[in-house]
C-alpha atoms as a PDB file:
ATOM      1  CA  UNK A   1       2.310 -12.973  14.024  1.00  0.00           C
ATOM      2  CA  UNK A   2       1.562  -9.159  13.190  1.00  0.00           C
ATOM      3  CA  UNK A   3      -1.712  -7.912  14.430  1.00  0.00           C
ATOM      4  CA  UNK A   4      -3.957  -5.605  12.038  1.00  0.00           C
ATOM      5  CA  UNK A   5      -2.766  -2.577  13.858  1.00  0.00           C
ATOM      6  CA  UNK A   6       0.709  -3.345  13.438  1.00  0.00           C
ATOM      7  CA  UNK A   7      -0.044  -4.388   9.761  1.00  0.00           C
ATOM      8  CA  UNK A   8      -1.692  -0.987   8.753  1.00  0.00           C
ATOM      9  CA  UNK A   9       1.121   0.690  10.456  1.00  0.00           C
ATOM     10  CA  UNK A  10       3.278  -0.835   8.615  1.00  0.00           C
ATOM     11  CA  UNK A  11       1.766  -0.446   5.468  1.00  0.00           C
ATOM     12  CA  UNK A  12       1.084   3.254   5.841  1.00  0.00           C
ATOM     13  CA  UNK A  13       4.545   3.416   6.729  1.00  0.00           C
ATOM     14  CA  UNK A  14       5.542   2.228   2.982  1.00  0.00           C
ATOM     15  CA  UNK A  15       3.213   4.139   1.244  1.00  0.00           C
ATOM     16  CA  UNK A  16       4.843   7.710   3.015  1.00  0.00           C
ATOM     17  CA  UNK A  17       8.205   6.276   1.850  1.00  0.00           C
ATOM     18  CA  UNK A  18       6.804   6.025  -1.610  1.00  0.00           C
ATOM     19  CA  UNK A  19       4.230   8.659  -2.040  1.00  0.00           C
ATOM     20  CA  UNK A  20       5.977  11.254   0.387  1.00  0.00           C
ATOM     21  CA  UNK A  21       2.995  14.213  -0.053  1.00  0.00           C
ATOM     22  CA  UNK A  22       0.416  11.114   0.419  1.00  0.00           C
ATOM     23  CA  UNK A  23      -2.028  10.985   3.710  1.00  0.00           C
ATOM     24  CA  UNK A  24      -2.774   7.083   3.432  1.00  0.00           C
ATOM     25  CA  UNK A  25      -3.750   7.216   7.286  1.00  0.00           C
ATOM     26  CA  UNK A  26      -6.701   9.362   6.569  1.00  0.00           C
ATOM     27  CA  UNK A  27      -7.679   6.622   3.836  1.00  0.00           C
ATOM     28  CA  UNK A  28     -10.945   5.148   3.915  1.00  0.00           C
ATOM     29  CA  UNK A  29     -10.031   0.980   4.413  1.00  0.00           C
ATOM     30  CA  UNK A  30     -12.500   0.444   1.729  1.00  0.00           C
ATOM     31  CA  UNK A  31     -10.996   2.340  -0.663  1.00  0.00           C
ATOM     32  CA  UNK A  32      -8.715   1.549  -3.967  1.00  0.00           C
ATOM     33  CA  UNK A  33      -5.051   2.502  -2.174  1.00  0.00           C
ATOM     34  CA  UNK A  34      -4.154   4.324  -5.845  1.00  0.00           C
ATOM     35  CA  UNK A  35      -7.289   5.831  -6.580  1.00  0.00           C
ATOM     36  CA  UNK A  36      -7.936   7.271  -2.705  1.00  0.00           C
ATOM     37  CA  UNK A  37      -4.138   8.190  -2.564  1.00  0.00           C
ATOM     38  CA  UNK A  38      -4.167   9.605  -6.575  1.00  0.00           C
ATOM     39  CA  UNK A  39      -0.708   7.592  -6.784  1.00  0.00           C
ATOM     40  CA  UNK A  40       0.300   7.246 -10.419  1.00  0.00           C
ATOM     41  CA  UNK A  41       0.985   3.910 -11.824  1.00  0.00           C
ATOM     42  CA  UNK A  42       5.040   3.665 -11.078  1.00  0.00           C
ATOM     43  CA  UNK A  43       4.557   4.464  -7.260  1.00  0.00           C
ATOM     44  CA  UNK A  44       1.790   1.882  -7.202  1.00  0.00           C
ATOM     45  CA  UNK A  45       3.894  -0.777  -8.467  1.00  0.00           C
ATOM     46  CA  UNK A  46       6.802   0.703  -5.801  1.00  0.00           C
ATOM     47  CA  UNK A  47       4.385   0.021  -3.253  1.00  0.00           C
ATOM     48  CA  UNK A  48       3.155  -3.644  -4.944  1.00  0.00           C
ATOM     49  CA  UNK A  49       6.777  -4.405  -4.682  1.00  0.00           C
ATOM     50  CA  UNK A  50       7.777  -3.027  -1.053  1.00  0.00           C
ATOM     51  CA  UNK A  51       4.754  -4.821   0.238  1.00  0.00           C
ATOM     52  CA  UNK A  52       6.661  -8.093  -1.520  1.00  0.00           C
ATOM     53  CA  UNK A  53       9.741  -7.474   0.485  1.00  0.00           C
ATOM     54  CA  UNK A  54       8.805  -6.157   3.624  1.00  0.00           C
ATOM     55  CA  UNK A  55       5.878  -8.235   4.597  1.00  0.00           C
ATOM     56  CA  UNK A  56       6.590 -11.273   2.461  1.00  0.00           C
ATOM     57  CA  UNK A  57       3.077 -11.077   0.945  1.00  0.00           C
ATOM     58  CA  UNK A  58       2.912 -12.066  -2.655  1.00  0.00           C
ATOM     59  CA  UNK A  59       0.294 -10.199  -4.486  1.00  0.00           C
ATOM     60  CA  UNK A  60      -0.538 -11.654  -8.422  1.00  0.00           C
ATOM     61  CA  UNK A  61      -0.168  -9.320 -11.112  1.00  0.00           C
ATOM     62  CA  UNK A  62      -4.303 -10.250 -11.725  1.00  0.00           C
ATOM     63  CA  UNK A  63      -5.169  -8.961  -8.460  1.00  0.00           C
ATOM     64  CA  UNK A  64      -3.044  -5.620  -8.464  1.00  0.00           C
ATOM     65  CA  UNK A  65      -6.396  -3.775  -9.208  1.00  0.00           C
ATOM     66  CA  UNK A  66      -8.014  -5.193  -6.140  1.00  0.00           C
ATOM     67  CA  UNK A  67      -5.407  -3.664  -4.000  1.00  0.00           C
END
């Protein structure tokens, strides 16, 4: 089982890949991912979808706002 640690690290990890110029370790864990990380709408879903494949977490299109 992956620990939070490992799970943020992992996460921010995806985001860099997707949103090179992005600092999503400096992100407030509060925060909307595409509004604190100004990601457009394409690199969001990129990141909906890596999330998908890499961590086998299945996120509903409803809830894509929530992320």
């Amino acid at each position: 089982m992956v620990n939070r640690e490992q799970l943020v690290i992992q996460l921010n990890s995806l985001l860099k890949k997707i949103a090179p110029d992005s600092q999503p370790e400096a992100l407030n864990p509060a925060a909307n991912i595409m509004q604190g990380l100004e990601m457009d709408s394409w690199d969001f879903l990129q990141f909906i979808i890596a999330i998908n494949q890499s961590v086998k977490v299945n996120i509903p299109e409803e809830d894509y706002g929530k992320v």
